[in-house]
N, C-alpha and C. Protein backbone atom coordinates (compact mmCIF):
# COMPACT_ATOMS: atom_id res chain seq x y z
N UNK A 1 33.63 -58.78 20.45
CA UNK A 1 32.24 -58.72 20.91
C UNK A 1 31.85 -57.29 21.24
N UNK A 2 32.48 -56.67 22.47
CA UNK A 2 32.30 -55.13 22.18
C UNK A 2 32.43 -54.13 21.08
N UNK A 3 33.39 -54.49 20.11
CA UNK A 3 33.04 -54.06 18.84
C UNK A 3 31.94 -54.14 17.99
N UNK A 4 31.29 -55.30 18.29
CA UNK A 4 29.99 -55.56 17.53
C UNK A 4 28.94 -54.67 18.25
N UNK A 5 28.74 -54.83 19.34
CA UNK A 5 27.85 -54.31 19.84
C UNK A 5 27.94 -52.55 19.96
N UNK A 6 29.17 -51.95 19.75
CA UNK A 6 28.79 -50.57 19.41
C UNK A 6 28.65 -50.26 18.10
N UNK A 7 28.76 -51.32 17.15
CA UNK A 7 28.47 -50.92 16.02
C UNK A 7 27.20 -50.57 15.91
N UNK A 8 26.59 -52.10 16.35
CA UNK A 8 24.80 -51.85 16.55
C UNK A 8 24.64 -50.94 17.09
N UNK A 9 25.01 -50.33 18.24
CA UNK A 9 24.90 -49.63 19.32
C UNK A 9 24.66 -48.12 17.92
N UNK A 10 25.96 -47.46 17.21
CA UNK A 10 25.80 -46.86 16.37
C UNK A 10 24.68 -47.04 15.64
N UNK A 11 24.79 -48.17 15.26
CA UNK A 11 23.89 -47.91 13.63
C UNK A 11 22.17 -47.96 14.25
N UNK A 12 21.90 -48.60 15.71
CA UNK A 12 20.62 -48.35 16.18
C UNK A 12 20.75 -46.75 16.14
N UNK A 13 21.58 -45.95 16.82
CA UNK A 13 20.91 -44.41 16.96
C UNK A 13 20.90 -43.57 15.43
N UNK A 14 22.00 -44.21 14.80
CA UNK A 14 21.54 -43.55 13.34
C UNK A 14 20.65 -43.45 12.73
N UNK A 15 19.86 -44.97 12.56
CA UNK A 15 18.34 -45.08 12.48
C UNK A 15 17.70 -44.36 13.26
N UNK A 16 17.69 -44.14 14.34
CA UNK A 16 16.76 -43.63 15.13
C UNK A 16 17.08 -41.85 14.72
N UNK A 17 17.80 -41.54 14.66
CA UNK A 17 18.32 -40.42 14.06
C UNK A 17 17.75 -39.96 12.56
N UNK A 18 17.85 -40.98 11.96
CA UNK A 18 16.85 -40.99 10.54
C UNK A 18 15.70 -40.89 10.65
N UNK A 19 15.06 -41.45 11.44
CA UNK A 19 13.62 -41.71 11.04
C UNK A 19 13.37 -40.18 11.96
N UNK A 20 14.01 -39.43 13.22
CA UNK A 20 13.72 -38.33 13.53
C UNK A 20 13.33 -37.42 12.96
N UNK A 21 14.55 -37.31 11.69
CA UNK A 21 14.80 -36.26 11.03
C UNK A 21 13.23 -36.01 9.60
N UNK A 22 12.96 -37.47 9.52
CA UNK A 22 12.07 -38.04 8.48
C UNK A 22 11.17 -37.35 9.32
N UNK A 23 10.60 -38.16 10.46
CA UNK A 23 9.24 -37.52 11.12
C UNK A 23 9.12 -35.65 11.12
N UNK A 24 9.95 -35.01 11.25
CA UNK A 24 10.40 -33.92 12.15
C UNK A 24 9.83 -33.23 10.37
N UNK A 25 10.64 -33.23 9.65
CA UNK A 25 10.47 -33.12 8.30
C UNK A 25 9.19 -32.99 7.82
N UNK A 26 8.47 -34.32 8.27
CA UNK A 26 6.79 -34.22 7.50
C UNK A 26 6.26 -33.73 8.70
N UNK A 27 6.97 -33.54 10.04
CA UNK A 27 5.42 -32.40 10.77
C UNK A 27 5.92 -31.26 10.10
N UNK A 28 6.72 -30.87 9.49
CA UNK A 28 7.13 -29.11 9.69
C UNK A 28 6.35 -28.85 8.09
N UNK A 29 6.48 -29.89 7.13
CA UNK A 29 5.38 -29.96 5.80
C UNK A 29 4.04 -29.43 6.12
N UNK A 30 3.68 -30.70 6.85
CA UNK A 30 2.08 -30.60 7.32
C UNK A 30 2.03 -29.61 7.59
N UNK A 31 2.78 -28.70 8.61
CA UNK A 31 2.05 -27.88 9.46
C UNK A 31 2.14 -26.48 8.57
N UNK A 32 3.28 -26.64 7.56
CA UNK A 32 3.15 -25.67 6.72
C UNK A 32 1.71 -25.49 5.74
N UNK A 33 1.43 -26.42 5.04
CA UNK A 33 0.55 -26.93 4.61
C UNK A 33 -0.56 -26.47 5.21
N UNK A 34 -0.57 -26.68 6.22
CA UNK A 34 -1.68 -26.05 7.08
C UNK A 34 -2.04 -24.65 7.62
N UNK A 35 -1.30 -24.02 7.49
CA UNK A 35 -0.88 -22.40 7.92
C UNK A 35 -0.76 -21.74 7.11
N UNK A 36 -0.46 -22.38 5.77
CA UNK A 36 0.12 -20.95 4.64
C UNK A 36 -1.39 -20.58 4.15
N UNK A 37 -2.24 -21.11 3.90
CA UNK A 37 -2.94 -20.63 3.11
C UNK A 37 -4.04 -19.41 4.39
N UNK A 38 -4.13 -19.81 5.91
CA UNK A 38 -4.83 -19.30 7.01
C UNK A 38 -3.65 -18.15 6.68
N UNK A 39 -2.57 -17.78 6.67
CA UNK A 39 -1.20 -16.69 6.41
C UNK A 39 -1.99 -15.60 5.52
N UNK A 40 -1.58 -16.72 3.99
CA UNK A 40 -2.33 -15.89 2.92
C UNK A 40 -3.47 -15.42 2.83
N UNK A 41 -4.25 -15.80 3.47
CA UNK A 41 -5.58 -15.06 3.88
C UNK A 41 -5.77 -13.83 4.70
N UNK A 42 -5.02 -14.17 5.80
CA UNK A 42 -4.89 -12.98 6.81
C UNK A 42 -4.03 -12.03 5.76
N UNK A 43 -2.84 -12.00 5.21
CA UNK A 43 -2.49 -11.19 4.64
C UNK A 43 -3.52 -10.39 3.59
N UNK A 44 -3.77 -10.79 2.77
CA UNK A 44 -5.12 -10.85 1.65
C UNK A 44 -5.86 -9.71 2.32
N UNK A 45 -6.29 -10.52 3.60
CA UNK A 45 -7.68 -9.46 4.35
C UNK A 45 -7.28 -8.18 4.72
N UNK A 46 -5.58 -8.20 5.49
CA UNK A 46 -5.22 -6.72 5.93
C UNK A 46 -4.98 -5.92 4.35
N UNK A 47 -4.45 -6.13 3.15
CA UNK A 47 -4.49 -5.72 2.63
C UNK A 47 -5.80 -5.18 2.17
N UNK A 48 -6.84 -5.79 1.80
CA UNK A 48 -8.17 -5.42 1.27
C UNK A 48 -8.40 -4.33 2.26
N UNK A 49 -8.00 -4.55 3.59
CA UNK A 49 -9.14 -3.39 4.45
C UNK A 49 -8.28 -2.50 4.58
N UNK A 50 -7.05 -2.44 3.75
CA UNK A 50 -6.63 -1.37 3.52
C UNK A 50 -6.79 -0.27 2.31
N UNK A 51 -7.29 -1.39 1.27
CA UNK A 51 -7.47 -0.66 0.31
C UNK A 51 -8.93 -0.25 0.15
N UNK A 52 -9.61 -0.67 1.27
CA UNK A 52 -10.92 0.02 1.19
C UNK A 52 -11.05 1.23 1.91
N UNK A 53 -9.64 1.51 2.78
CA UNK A 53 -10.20 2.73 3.81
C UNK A 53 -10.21 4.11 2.67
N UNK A 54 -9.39 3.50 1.46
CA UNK A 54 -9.52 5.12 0.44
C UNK A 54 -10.38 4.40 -1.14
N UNK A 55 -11.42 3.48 -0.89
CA UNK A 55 -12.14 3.12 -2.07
C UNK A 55 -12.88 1.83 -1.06
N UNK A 56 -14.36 2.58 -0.44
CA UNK A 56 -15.17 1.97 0.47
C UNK A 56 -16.07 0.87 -0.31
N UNK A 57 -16.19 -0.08 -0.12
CA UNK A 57 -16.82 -1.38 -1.00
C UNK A 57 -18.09 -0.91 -1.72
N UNK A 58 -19.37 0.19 -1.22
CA UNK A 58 -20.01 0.49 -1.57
C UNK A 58 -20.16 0.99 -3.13
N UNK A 59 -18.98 1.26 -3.44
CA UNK A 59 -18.51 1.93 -4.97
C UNK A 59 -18.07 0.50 -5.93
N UNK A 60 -17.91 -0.21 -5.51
CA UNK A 60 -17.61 -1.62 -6.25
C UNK A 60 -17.94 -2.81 -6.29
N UNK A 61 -17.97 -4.03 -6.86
CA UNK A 61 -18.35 -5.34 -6.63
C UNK A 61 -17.60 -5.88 -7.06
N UNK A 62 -16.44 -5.75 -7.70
CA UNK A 62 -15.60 -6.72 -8.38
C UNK A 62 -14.15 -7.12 -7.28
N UNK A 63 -13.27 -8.23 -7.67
CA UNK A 63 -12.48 -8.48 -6.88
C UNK A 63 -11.04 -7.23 -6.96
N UNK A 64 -11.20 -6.51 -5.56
CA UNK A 64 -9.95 -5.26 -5.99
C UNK A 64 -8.84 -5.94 -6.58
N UNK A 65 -8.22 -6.68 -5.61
CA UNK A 65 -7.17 -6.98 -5.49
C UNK A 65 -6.82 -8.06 -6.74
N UNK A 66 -7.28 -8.90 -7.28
CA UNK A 66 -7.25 -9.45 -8.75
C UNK A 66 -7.36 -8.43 -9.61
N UNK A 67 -7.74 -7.39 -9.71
CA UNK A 67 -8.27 -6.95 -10.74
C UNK A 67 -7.01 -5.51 -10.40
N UNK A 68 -5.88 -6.10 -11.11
CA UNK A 68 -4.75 -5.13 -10.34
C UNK A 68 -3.69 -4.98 -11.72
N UNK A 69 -2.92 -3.95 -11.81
CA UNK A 69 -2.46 -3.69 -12.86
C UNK A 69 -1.19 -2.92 -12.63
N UNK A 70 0.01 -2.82 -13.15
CA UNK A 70 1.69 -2.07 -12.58
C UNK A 70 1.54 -1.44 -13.74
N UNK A 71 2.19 0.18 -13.29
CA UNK A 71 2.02 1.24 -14.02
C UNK A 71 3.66 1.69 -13.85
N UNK A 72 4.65 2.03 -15.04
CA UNK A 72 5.78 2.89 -14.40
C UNK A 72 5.91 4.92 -14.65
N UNK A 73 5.74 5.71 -13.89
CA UNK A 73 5.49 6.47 -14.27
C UNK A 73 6.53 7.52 -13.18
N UNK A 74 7.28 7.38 -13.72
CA UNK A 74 8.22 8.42 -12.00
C UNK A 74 7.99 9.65 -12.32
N UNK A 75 7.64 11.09 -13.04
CA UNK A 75 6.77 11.99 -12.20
C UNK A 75 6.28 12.17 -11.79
N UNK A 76 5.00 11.05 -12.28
CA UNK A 76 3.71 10.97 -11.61
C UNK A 76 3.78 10.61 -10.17
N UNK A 77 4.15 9.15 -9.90
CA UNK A 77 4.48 8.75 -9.16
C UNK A 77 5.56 8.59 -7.82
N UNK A 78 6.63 9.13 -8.51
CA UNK A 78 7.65 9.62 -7.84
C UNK A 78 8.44 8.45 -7.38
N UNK A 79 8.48 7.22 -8.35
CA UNK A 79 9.83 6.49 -8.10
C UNK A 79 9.67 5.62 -9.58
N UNK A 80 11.27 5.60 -10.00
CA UNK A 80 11.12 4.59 -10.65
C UNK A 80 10.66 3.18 -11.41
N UNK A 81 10.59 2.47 -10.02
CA UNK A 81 9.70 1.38 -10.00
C UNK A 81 8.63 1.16 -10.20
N UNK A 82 7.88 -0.01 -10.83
CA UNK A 82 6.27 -0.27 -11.14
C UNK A 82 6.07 -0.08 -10.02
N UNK A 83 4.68 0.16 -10.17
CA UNK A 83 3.71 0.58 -8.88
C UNK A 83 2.01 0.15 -9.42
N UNK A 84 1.58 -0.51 -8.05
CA UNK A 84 0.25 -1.13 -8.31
C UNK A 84 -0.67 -0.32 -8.50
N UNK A 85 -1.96 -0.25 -9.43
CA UNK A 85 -3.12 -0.06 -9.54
C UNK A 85 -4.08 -0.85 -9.21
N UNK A 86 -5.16 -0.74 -8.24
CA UNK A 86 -6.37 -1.43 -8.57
C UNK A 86 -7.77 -1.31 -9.07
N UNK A 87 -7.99 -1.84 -9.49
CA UNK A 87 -9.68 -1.38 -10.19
C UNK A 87 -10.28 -1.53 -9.95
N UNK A 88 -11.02 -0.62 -9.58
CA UNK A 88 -12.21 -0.87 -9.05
C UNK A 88 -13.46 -1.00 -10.03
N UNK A 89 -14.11 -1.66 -10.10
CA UNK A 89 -15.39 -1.56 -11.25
C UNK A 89 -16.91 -1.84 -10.45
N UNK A 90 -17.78 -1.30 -11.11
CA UNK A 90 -19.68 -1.16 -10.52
C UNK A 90 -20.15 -2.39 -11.51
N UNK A 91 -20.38 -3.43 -11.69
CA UNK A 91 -20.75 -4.03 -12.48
C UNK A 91 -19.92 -4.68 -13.59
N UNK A 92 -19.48 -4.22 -13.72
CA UNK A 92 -18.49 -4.42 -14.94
C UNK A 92 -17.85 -3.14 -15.31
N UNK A 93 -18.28 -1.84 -14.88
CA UNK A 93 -17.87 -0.51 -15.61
C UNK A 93 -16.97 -0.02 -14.12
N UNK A 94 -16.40 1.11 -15.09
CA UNK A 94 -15.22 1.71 -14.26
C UNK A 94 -16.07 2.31 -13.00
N UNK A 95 -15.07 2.30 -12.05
CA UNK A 95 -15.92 2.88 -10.81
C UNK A 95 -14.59 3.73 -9.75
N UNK A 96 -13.59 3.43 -10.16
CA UNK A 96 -12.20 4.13 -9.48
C UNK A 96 -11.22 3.41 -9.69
N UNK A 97 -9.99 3.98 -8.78
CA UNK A 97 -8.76 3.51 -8.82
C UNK A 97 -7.99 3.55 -7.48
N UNK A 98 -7.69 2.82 -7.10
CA UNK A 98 -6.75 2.70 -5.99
C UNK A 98 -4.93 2.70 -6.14
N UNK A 99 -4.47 4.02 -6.05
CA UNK A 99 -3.07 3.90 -6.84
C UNK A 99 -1.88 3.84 -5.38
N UNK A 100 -0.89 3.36 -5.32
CA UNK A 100 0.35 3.68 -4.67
C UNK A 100 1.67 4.20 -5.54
N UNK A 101 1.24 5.39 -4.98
CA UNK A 101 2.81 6.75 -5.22
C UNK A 101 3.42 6.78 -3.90
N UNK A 102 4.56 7.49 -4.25
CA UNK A 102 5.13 8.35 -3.38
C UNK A 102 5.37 9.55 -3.30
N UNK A 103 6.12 10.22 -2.31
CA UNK A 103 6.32 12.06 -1.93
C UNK A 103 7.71 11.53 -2.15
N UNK A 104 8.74 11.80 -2.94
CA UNK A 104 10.21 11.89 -2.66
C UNK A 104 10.54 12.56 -1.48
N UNK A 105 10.30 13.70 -1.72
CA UNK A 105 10.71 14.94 -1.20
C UNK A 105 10.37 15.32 0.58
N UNK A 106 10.17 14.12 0.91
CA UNK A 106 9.49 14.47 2.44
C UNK A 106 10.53 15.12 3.04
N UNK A 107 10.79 15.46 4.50
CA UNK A 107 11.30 16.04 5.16
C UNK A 107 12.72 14.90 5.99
N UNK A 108 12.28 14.08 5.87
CA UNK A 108 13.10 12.97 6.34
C UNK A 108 12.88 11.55 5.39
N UNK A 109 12.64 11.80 4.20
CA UNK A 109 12.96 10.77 3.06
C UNK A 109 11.98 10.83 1.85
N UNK A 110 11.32 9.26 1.66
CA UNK A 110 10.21 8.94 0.77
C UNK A 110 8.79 9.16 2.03
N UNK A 111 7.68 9.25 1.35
CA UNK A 111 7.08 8.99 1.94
C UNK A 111 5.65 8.26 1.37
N UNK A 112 5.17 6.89 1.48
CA UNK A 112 4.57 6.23 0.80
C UNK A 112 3.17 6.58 1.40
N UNK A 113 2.33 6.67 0.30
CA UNK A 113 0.83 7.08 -0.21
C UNK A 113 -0.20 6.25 -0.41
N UNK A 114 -0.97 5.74 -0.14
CA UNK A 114 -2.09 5.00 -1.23
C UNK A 114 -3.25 5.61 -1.51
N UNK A 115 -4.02 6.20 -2.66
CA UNK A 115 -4.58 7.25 -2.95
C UNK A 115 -5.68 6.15 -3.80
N UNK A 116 -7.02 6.51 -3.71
CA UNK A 116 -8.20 6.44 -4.26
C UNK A 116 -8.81 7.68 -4.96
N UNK A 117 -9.29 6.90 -6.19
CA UNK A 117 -9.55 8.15 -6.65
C UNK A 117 -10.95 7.88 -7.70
N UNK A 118 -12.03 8.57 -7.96
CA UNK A 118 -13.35 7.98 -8.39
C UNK A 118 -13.49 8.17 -9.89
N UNK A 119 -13.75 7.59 -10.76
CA UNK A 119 -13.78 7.26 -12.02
C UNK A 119 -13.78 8.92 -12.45
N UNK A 120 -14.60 9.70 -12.01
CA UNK A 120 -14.99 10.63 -11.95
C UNK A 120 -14.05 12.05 -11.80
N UNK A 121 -12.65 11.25 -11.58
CA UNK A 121 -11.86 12.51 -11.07
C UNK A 121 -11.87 12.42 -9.63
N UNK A 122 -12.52 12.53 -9.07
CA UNK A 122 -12.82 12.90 -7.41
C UNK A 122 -11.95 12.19 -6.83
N UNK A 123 -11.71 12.92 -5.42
CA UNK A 123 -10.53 12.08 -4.80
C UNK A 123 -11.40 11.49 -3.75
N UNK A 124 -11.00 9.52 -3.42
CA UNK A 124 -12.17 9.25 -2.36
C UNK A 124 -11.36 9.04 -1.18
N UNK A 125 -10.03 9.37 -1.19
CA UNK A 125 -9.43 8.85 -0.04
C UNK A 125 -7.62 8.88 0.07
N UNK A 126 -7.03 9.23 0.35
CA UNK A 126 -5.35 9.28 0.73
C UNK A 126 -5.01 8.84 2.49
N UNK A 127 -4.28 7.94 1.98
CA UNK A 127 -3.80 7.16 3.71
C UNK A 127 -2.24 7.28 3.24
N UNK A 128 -1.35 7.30 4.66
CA UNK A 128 0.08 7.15 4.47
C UNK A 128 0.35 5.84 4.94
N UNK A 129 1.17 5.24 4.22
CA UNK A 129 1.43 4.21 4.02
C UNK A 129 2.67 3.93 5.30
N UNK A 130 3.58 4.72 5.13
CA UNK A 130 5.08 4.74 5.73
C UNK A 130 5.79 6.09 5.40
N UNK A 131 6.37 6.46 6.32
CA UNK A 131 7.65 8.00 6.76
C UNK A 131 8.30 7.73 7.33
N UNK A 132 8.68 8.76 7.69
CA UNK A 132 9.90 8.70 8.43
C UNK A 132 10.15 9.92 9.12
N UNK A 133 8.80 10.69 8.93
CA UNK A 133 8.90 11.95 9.13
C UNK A 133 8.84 12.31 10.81
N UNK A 134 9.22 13.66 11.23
CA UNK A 134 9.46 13.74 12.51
C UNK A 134 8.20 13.49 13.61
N UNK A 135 8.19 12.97 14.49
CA UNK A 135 7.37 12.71 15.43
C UNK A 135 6.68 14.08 16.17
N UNK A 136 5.35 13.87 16.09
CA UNK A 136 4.76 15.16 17.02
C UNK A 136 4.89 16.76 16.08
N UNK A 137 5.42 16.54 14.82
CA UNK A 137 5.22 17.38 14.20
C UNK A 137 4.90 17.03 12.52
N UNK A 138 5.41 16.48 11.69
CA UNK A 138 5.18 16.14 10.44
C UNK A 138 4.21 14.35 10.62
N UNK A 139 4.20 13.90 11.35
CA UNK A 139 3.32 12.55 11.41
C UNK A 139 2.05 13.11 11.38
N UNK A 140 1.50 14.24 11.68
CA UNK A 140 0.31 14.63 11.63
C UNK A 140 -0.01 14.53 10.16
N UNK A 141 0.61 13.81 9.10
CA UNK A 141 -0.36 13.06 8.47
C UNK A 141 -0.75 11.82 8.11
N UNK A 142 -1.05 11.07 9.35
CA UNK A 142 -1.08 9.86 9.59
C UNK A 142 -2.71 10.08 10.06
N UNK A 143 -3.67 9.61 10.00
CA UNK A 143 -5.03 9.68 10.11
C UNK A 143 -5.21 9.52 11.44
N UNK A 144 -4.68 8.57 12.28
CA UNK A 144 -4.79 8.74 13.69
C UNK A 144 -3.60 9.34 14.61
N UNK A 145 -3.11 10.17 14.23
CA UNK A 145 -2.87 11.84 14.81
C UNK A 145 -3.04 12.74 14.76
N UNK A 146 -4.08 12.88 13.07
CA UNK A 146 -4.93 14.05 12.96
C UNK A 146 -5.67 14.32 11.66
N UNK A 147 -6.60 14.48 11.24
CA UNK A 147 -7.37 14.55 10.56
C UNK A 147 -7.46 15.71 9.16
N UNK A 148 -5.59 15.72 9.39
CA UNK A 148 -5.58 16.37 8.34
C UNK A 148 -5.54 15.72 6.56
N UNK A 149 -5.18 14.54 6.95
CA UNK A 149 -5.23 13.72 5.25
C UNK A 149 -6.48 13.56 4.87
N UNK A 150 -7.34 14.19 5.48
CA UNK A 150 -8.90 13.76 5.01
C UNK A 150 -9.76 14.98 4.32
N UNK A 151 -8.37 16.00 4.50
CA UNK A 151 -8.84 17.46 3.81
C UNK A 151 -8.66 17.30 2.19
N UNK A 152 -8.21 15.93 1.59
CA UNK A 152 -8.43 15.64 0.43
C UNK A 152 -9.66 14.75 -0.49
N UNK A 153 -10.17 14.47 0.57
CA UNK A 153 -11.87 14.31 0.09
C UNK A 153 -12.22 14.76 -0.63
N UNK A 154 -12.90 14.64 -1.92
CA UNK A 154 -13.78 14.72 -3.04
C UNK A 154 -13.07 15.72 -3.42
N UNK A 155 -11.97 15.97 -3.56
CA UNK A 155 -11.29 16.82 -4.53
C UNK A 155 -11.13 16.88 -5.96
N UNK A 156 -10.96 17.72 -6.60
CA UNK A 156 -10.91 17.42 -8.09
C UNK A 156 -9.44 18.24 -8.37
N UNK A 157 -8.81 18.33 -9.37
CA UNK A 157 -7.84 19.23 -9.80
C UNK A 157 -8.24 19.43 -11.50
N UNK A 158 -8.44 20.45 -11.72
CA UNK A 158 -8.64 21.43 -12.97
C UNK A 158 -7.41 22.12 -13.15
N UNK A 159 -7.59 23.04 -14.68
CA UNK A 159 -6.74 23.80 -14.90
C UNK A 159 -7.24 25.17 -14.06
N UNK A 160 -8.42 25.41 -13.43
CA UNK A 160 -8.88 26.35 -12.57
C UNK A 160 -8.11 26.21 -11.31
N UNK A 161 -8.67 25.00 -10.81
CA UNK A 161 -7.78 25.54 -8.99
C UNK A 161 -6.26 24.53 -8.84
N UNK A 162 -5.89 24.54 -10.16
CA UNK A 162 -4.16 24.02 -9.72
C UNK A 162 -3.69 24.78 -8.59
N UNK A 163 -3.87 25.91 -9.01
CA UNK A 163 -2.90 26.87 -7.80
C UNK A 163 -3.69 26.69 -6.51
N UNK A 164 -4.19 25.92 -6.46
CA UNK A 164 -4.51 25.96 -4.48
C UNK A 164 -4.43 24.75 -4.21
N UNK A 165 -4.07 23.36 -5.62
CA UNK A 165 -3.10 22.58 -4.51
C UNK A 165 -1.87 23.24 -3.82
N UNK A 166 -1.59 23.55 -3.00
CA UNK A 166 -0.71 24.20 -2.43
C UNK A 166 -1.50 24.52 -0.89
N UNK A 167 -0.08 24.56 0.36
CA UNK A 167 -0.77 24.91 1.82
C UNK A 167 -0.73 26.34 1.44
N UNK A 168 -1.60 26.99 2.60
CA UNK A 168 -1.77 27.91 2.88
C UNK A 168 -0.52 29.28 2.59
N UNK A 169 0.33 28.63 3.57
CA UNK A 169 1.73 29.56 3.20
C UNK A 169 1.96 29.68 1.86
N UNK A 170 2.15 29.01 0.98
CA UNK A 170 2.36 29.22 -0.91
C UNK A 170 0.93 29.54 -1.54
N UNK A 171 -0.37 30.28 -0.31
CA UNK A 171 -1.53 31.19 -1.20
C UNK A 171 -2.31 29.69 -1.63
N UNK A 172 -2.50 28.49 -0.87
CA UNK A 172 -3.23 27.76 -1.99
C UNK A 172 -4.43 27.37 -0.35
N UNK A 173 -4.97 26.40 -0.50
CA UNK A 173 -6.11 25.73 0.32
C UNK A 173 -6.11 25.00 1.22
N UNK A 174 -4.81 24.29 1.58
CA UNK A 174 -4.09 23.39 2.55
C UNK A 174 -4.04 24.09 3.70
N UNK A 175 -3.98 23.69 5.06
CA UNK A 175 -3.43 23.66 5.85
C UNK A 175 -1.67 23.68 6.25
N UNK A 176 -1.26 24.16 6.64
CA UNK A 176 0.27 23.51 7.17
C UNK A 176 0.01 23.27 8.60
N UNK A 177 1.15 22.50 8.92
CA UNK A 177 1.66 21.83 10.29
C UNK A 177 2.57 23.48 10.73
N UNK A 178 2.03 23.66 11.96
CA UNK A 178 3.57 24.56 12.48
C UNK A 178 4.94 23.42 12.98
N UNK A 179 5.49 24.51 12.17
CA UNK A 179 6.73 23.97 12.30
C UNK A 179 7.21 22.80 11.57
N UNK A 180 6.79 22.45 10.40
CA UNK A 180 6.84 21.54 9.75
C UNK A 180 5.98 21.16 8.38
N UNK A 181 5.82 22.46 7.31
CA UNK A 181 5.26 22.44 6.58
C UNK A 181 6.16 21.85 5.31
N UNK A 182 7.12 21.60 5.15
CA UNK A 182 8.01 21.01 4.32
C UNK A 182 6.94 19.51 3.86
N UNK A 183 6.97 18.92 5.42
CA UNK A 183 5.71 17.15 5.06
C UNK A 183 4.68 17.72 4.48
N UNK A 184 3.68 18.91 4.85
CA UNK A 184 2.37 18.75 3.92
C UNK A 184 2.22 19.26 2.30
N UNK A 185 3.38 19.86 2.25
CA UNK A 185 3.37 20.40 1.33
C UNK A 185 4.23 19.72 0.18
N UNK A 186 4.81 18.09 0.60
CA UNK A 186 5.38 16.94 -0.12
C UNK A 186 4.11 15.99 -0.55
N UNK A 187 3.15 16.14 0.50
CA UNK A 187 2.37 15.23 0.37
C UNK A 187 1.48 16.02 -0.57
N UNK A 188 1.09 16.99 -0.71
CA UNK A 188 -0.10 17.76 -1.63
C UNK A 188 0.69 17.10 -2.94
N UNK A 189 2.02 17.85 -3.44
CA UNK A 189 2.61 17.99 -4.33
C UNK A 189 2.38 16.59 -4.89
N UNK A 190 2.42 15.14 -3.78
CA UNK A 190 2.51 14.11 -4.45
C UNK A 190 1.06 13.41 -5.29
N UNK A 191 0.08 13.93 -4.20
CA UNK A 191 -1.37 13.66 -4.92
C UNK A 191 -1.29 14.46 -6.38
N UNK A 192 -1.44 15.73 -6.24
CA UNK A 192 -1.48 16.70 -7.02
C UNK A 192 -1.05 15.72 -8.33
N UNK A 193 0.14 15.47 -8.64
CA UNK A 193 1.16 14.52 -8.99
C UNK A 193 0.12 13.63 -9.92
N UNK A 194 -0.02 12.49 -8.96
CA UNK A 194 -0.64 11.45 -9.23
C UNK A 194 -2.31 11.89 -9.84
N UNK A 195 -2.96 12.77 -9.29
CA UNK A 195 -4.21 13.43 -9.59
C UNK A 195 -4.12 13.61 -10.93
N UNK A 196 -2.95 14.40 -11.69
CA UNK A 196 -2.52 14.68 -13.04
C UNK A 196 -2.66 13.30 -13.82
N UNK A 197 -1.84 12.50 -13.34
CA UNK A 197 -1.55 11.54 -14.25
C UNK A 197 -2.68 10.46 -14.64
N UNK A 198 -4.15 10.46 -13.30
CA UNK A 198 -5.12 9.67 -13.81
C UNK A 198 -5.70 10.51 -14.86
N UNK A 199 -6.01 11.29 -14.66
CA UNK A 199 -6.63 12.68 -15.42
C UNK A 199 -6.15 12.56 -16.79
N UNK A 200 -4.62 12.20 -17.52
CA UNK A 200 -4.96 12.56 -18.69
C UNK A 200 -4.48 11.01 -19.47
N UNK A 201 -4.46 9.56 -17.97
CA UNK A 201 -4.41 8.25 -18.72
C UNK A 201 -5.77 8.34 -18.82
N UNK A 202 -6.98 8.42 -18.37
CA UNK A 202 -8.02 7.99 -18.23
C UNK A 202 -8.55 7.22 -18.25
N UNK A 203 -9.08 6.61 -19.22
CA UNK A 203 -10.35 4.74 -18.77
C UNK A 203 -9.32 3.92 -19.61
N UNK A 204 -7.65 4.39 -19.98
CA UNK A 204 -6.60 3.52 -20.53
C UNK A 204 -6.20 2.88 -19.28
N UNK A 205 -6.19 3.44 -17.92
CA UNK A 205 -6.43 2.94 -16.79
C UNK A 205 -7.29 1.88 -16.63
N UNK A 206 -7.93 1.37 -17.08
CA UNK A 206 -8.88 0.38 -16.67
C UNK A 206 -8.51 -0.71 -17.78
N UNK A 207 -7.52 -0.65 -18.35
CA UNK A 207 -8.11 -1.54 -19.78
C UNK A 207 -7.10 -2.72 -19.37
């Protein structure tokens, strides 16, 4: 008789154990179900308002971020790996590019870029992405420690003023950081870089 009854005794909590695991199972579905796409959105949005701080919506109407394209180009770019383009278009016609390069050469590693740039040549915008570079001296090119990444505004690069991509110290138009001109002068080199390479893909970029 006590044998019987812990059997039941068992096989009641197993069931009950089952159907836990069952319930427990379809809330953690549902609730996925319910969250991923509010996730993917929020993600979606920080990205977009990132890629507008260097290609401002005013210049486009089309969807950036669909309208996206992997390029491999490691001089240009400065790594091996594909790397995203986005397109920007006015209607249907070219209107810029939103590219991510890198600086190899920073002072304390890679240092990641996202660069806008206007159908036109013109540069509309460079943000740093990620460094590693030293604190209180090479981070000064991070937009909110100082307002030096914005000295690349409407820039163009010709075979005329190549030589003043370059800081100040190497005779060119830049600024340097004291004490730490190694970072600005990774980061010129890397636009510069990338500046080249829209310049002679041109509207093969868009296609």
């Amino acid at each position: 008789m006590k044998t019987t009854t812990l059997s039941t005794t068992m096989l009641r909590a197993a069931g009950l154990m089952g159907l836990f695991v069952v319930v427990s199972v379809g809330l953690l579905v549902a609730v996925n179900s319910f969250t991923q796409p509010k996730i993917a959105e929020v993600e979606r949005q920080v990205m977009l308002n990132t890629l507008n701080q260097v290609m401002p919506t005013r210049y486009y109407n089309n969807n950036l971020i669909e309208d996206m394209t992997w390029v491999t180009a490691p001089d240009a770019l400065g790594t091996t790996q594909p790397m995203p383009i986005y397109r920007a278009r006015l209607d249907g016609e070219p209107a810029g590019l939103v590219i991510e390069t890198i600086a190899p050469d920073g002072y304390s590693g890679n240092i990641h870029l996202l660069m806008g740039v206007f159908a036109d040549g013109r540069i509309a915008g460079v943000r740093v992405l990620s460094h590693r570079e030293t604190p209180g001296l090479g981070d000064k090119i991070e937009l909110r420690k100082d307002n030096w990444i914005l000295s690349f505004n409407g820039r163009q690069l010709t075979k005329d003023n190549a030589h003043t991509w370059a800081v100040k110290r190497d005779r060119g138009d830049f600024e340097q950081f004291t004490g730490a001109t190694i970072t600005p002068r990774a980061v010129i080199n890397a636009v510069k870089h990338t500046l080249d390479y829209v310049n002679l893909q041109g509207v093969r970029l868009y296609e």
